[in-house]
C-alpha atoms as a PDB file:
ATOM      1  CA  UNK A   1       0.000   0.000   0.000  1.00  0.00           C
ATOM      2  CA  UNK A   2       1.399   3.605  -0.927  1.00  0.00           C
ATOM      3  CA  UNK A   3       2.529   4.820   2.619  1.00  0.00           C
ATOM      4  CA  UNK A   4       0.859   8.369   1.915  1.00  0.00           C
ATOM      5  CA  UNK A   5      -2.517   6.177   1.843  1.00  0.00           C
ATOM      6  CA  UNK A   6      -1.776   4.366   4.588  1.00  0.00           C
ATOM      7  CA  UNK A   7      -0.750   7.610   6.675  1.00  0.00           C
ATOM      8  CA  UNK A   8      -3.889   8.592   5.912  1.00  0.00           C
ATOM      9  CA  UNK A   9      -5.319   5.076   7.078  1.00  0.00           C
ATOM     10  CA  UNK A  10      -3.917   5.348  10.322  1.00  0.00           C
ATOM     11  CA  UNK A  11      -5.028   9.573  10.855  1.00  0.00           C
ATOM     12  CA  UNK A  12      -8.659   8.865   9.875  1.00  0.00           C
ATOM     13  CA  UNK A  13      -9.058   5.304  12.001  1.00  0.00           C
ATOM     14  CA  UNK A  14      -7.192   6.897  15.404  1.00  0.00           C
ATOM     15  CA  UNK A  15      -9.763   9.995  15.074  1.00  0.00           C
ATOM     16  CA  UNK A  16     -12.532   7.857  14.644  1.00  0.00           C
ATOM     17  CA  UNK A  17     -11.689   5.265  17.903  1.00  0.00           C
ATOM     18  CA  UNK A  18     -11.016   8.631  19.932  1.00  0.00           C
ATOM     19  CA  UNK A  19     -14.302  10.458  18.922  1.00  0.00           C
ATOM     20  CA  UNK A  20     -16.065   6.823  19.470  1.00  0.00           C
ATOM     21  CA  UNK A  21     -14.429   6.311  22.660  1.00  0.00           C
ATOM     22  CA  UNK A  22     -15.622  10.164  23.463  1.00  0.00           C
ATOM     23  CA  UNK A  23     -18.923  10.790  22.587  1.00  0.00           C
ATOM     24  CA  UNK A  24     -19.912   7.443  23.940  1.00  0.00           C
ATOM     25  CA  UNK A  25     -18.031   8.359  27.606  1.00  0.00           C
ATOM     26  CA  UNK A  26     -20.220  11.569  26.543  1.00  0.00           C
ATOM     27  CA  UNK A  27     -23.600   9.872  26.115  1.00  0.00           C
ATOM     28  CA  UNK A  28     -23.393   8.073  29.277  1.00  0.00           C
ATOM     29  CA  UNK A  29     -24.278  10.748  31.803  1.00  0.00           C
ATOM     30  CA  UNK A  30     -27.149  12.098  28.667  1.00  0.00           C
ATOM     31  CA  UNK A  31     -28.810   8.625  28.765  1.00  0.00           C
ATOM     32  CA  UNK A  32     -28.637   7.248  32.342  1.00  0.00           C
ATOM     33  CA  UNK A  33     -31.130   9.315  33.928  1.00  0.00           C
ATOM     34  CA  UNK A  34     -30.756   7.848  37.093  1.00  0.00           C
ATOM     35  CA  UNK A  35     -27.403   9.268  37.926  1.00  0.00           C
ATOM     36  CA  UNK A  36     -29.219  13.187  38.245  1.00  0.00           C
ATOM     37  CA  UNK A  37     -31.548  11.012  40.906  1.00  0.00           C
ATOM     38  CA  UNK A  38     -28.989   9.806  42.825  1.00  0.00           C
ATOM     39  CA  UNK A  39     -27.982  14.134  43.700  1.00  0.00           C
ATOM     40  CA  UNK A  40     -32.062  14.962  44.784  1.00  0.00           C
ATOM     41  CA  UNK A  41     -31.125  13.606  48.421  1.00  0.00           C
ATOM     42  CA  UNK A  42     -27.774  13.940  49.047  1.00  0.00           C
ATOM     43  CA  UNK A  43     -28.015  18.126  48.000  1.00  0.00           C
ATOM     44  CA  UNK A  44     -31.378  18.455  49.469  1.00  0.00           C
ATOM     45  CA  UNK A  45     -32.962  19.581  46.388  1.00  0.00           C
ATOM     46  CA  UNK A  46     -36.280  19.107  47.590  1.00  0.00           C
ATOM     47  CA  UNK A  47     -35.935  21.428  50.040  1.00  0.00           C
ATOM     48  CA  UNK A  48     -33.545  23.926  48.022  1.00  0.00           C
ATOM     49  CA  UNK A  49     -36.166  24.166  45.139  1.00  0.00           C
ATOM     50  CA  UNK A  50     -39.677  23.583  47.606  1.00  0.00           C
ATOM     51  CA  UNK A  51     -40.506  20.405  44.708  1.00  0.00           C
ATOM     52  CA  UNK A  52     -40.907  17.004  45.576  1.00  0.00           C
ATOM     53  CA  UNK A  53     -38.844  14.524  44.549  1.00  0.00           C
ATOM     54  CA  UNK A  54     -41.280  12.816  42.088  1.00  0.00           C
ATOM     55  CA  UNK A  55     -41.718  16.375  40.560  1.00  0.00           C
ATOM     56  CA  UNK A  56     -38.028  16.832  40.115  1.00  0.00           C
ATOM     57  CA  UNK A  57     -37.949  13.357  38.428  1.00  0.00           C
ATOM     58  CA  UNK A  58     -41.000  13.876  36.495  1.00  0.00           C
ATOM     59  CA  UNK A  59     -39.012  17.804  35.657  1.00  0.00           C
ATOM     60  CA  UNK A  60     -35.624  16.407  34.627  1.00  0.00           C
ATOM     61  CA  UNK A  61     -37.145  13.774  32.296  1.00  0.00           C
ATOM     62  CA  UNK A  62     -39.140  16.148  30.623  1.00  0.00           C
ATOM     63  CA  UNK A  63     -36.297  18.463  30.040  1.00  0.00           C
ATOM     64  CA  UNK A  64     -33.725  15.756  28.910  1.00  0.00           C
ATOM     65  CA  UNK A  65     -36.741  13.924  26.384  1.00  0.00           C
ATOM     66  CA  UNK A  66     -37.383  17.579  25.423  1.00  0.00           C
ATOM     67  CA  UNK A  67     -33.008  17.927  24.772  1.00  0.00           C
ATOM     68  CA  UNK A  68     -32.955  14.678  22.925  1.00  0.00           C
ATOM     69  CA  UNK A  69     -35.772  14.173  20.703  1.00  0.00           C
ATOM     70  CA  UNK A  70     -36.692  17.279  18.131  1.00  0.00           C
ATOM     71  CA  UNK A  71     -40.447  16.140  18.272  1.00  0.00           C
ATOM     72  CA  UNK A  72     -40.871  16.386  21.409  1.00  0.00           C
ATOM     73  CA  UNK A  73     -42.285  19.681  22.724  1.00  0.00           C
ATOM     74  CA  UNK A  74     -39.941  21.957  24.846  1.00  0.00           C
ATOM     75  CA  UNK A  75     -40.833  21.241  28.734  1.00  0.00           C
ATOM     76  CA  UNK A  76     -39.666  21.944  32.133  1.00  0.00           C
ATOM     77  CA  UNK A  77     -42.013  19.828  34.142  1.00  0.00           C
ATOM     78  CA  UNK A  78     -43.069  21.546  36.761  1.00  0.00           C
ATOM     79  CA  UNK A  79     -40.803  24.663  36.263  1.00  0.00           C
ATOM     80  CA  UNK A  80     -42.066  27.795  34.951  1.00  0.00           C
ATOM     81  CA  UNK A  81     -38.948  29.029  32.562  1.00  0.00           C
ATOM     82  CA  UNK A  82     -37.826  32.424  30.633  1.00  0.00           C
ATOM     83  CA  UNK A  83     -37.276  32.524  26.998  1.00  0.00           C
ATOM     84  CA  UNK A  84     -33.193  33.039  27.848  1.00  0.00           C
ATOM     85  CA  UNK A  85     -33.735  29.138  29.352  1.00  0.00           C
ATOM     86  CA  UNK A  86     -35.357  27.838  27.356  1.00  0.00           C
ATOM     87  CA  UNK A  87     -32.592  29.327  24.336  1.00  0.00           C
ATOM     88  CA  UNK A  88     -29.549  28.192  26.511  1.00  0.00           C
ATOM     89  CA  UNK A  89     -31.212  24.508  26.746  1.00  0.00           C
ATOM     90  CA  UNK A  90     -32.212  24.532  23.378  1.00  0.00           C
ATOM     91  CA  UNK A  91     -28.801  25.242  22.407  1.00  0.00           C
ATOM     92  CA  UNK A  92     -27.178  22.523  24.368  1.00  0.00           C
ATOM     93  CA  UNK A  93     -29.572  20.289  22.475  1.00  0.00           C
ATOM     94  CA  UNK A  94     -27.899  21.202  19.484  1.00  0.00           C
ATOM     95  CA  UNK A  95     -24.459  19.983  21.319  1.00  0.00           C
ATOM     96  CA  UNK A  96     -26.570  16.446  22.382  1.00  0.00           C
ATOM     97  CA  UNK A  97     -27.623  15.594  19.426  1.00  0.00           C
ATOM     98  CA  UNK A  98     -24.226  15.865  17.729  1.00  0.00           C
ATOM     99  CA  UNK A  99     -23.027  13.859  20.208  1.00  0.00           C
ATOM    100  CA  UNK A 100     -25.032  10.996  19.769  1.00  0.00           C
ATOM    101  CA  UNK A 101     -24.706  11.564  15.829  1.00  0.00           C
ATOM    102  CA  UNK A 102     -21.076  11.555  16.208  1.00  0.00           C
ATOM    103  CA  UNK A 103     -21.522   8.250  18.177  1.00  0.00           C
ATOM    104  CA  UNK A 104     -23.517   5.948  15.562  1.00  0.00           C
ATOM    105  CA  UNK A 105     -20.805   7.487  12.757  1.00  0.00           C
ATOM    106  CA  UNK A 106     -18.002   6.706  14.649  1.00  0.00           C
ATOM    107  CA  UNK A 107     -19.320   3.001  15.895  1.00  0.00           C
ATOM    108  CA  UNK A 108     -20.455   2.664  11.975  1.00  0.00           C
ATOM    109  CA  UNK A 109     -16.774   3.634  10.716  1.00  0.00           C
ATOM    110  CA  UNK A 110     -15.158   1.804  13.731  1.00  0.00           C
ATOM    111  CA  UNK A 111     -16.604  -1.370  12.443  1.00  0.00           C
ATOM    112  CA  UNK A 112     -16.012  -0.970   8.914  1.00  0.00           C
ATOM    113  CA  UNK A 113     -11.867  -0.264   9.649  1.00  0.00           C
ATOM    114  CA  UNK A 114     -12.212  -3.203  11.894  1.00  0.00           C
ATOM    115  CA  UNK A 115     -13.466  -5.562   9.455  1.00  0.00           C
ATOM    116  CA  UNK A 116     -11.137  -3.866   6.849  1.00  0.00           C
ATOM    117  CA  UNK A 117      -7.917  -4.423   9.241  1.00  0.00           C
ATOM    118  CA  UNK A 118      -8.740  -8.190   9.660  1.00  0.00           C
ATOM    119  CA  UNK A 119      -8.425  -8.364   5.740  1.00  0.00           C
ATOM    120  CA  UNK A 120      -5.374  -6.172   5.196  1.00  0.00           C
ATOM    121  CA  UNK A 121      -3.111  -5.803   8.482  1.00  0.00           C
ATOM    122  CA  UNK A 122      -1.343  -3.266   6.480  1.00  0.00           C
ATOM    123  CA  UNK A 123      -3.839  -1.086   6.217  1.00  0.00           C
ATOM    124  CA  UNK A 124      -2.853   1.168   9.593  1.00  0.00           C
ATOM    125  CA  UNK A 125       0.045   1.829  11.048  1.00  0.00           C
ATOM    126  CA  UNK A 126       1.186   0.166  14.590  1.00  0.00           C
ATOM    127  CA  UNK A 127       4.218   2.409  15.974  1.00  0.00           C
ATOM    128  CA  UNK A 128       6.125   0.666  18.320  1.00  0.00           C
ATOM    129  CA  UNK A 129       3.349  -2.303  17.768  1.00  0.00           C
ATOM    130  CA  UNK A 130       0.759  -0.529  19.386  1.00  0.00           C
ATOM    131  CA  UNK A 131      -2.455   0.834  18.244  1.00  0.00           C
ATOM    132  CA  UNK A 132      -2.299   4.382  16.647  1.00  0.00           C
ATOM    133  CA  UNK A 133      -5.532   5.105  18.263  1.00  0.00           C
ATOM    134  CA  UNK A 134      -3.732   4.822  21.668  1.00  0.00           C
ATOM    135  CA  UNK A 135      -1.454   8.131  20.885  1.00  0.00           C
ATOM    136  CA  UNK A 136      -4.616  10.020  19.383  1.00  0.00           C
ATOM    137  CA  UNK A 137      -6.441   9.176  22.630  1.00  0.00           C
ATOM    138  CA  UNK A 138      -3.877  10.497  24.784  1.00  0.00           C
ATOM    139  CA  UNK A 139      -5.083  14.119  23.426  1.00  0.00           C
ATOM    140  CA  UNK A 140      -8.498  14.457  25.319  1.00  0.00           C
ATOM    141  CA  UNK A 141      -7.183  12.849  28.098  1.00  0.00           C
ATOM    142  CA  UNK A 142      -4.904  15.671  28.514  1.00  0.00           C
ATOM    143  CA  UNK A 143      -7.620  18.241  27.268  1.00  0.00           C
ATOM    144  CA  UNK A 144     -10.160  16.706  30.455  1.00  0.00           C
ATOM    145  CA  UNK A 145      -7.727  16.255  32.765  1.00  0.00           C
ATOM    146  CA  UNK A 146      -6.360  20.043  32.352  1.00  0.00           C
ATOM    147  CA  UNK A 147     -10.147  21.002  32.824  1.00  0.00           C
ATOM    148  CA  UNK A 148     -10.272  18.977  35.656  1.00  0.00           C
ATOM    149  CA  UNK A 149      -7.244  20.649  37.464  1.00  0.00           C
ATOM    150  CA  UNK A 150      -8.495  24.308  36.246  1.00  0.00           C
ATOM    151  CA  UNK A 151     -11.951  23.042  37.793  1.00  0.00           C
ATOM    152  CA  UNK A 152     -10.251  21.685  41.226  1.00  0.00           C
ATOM    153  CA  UNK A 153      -8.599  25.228  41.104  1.00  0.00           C
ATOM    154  CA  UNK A 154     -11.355  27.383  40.505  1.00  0.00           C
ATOM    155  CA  UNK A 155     -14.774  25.966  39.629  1.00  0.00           C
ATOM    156  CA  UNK A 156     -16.393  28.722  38.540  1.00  0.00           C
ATOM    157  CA  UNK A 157     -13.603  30.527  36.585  1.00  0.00           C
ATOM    158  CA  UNK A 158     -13.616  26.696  34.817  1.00  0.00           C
ATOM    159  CA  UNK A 159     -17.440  26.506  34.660  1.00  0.00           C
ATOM    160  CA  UNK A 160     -17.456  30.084  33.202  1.00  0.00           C
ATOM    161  CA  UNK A 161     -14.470  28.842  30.578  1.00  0.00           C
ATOM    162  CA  UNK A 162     -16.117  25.924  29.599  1.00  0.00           C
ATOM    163  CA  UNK A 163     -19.374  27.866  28.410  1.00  0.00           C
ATOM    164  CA  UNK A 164     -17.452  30.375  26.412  1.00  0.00           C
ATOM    165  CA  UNK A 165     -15.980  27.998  24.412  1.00  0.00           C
ATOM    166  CA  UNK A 166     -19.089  25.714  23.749  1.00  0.00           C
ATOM    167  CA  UNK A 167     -21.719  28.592  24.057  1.00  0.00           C
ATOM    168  CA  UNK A 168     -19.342  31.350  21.919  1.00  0.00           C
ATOM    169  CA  UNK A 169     -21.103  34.690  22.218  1.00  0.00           C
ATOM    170  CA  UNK A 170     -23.888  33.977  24.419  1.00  0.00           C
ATOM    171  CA  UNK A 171     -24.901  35.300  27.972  1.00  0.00           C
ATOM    172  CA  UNK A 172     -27.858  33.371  27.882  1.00  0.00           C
ATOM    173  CA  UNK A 173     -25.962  30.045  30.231  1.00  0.00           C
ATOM    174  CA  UNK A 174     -26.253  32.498  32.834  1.00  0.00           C
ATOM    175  CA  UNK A 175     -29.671  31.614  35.097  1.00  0.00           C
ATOM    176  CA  UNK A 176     -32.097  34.098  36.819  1.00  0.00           C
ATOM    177  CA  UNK A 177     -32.917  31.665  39.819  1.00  0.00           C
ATOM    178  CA  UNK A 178     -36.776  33.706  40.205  1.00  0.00           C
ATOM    179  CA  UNK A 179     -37.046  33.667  36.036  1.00  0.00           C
ATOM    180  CA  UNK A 180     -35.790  29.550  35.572  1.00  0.00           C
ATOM    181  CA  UNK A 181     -36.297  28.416  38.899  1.00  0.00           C
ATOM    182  CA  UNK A 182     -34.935  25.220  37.491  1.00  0.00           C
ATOM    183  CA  UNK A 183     -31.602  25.756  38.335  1.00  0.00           C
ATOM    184  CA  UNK A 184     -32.102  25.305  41.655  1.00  0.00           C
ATOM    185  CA  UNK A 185     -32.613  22.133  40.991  1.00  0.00           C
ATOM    186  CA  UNK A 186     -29.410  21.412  38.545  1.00  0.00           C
ATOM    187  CA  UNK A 187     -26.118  21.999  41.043  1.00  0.00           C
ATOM    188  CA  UNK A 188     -23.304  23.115  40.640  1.00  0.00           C
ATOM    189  CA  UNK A 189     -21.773  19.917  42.158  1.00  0.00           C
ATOM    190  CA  UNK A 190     -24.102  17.553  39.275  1.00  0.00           C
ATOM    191  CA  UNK A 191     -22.379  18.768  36.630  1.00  0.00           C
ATOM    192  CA  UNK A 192     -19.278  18.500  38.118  1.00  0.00           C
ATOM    193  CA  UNK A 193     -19.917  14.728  38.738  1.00  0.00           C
ATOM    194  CA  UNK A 194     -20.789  14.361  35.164  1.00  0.00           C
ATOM    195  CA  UNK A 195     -17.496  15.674  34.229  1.00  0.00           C
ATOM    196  CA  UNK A 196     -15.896  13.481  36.143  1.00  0.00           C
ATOM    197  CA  UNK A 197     -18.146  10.221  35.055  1.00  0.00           C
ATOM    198  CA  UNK A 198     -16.917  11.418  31.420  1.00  0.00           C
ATOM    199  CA  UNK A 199     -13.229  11.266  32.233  1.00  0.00           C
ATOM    200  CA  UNK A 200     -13.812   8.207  34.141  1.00  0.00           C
ATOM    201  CA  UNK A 201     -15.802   6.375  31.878  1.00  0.00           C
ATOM    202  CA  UNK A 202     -12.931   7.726  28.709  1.00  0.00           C
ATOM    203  CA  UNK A 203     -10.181   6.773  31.035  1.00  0.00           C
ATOM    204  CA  UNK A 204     -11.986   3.400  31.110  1.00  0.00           C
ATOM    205  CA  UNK A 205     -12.086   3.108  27.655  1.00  0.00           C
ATOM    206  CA  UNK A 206      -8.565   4.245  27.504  1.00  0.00           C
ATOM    207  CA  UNK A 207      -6.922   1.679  29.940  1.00  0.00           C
ATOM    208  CA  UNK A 208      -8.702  -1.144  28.353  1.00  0.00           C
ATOM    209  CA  UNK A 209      -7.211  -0.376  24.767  1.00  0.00           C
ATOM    210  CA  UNK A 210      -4.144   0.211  26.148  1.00  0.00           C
ATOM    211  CA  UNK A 211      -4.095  -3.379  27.886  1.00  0.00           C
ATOM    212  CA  UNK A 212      -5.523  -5.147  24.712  1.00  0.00           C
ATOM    213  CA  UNK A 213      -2.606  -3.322  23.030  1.00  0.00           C
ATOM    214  CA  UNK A 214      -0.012  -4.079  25.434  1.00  0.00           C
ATOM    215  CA  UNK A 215      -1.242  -8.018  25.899  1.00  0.00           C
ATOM    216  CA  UNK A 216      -1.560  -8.273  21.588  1.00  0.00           C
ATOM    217  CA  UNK A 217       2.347  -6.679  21.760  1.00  0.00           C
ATOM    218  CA  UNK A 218       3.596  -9.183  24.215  1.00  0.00           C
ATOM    219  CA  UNK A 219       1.945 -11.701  22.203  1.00  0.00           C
ATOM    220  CA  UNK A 220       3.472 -10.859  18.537  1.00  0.00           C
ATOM    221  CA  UNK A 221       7.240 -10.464  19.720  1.00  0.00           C
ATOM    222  CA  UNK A 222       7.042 -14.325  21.508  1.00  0.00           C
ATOM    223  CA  UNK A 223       5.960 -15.218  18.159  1.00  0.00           C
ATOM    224  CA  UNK A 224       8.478 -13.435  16.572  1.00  0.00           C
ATOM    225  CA  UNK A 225      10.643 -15.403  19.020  1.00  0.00           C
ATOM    226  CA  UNK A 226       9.475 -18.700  18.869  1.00  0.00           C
ATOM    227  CA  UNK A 227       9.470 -18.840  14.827  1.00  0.00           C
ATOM    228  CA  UNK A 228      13.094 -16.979  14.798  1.00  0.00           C
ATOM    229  CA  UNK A 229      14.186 -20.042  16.938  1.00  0.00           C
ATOM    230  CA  UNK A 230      12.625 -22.579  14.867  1.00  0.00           C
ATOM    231  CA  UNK A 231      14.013 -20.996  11.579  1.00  0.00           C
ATOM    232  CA  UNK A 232      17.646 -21.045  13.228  1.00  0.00           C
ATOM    233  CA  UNK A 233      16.954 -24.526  14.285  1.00  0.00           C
ATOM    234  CA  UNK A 234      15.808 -26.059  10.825  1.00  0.00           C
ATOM    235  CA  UNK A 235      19.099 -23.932   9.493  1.00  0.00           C
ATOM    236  CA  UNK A 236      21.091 -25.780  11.365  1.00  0.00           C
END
């Protein structure tokens, strides 16, 4: 294969494991609903917002099912919201549902090169023997875990940050507590965990490769061994 194409191989496959490996770490706190229930008792929400619990269930459903499906009808449960909310929410559903598209390409294309590599082991690149995608993944790891140290540092300095560069030229990510009495019931400290469960659940992903890698690597050069002692054996 000409090695320009197979540069080129090995780019496009460690940018799609990474963005796979990402938006899925991504999706997890987007999809498991259960882990904003798991913050109503432990931060008193019920009694910070004057809701029940089954209301801020029944609110937090209704604004996630409202985030991730365009048909359904924008909804706050039980909260009363402004039209700056409702903008800032709708434009973080613009960020969820690239996710999530980002996710089924990336499985889609992850598949394909799989398939693809089992035909043609020269298709990609192996520096060092050792998946490509292992150096491209080392990028967000450093990109979250500077976050997470700017975070540790200052939270809100971070939290303020991280909206600028997601949210470019908007004010609207900035809540009016009597307006979108809402936020009450989204902490400060919820997000923060599902930062965290992102890195943790990447990390995860990370390790795991890494392993497979370093196991497959081990594996090839006692190979390498065994039939270089077998040739020199028959030689002689």
């Amino acid at each position: 294969m000409n090695k320009s194409l197979k540069f080129l191989n090995t780019l496009i496959y460690s940018i799609v494991v990474t963005l796979f490996a990402l938006s899925f770490s991504i999706a997890i706190p987007l999809f498991w609903r259960g882990f904003y229930y798991l913050h109503i008792d432990p931060y008193h929400l019920v009694e910070v917002t004057g809701y029940s619990k089954s209301d801020l269930i029944y609110s937090f459903n209704e604004l996630m099912n409202s985030l991730m499906f365009f048909k359904t009808p924008f909804s706050e449960g039980v909260f009363p919201f402004s039209e700056s909310g409702k903008s800032h929410f709708l434009d973080c559903q613009f960020l969820f549902v690239l996710d999530y598209v980002i996710l089924i390409i990336s499985a889609v294309l992850l598949v394909i090169y799989l398939i693809l590599h089992r035909k043609n082991k020269n298709l990609i690149y192996r520096p060092f023997n050792i998946s490509s995608s292992i150096f491209m993944m080392l990028v967000p790891v450093i990109l979250l875990g500077a976050l997470g140290i700017y975070a540790l540092i200052d939270v809100n300095s971070a939290f303020e940050f991280f909206h600028k560069v997601f949210f470019p030229g908007k004010t609207n990510w900035v809540f009016n507590s009597y307006t979108d009495p809402i936020i009450k019931a989204l902490p400060e400290e919820f997000f923060i965990h599902c930062g965290i469960l992102i890195l943790g659940v990447y990390l995860l992903i990370f390790i795991v490769n890494l392993i497979y890698n370093l196991i497959k690597k081990n594996k090839l050069g006692k190979n390498k061994i065994y039939y270089s002692r077998r040739t020199h054996n028959a030689i002689y």
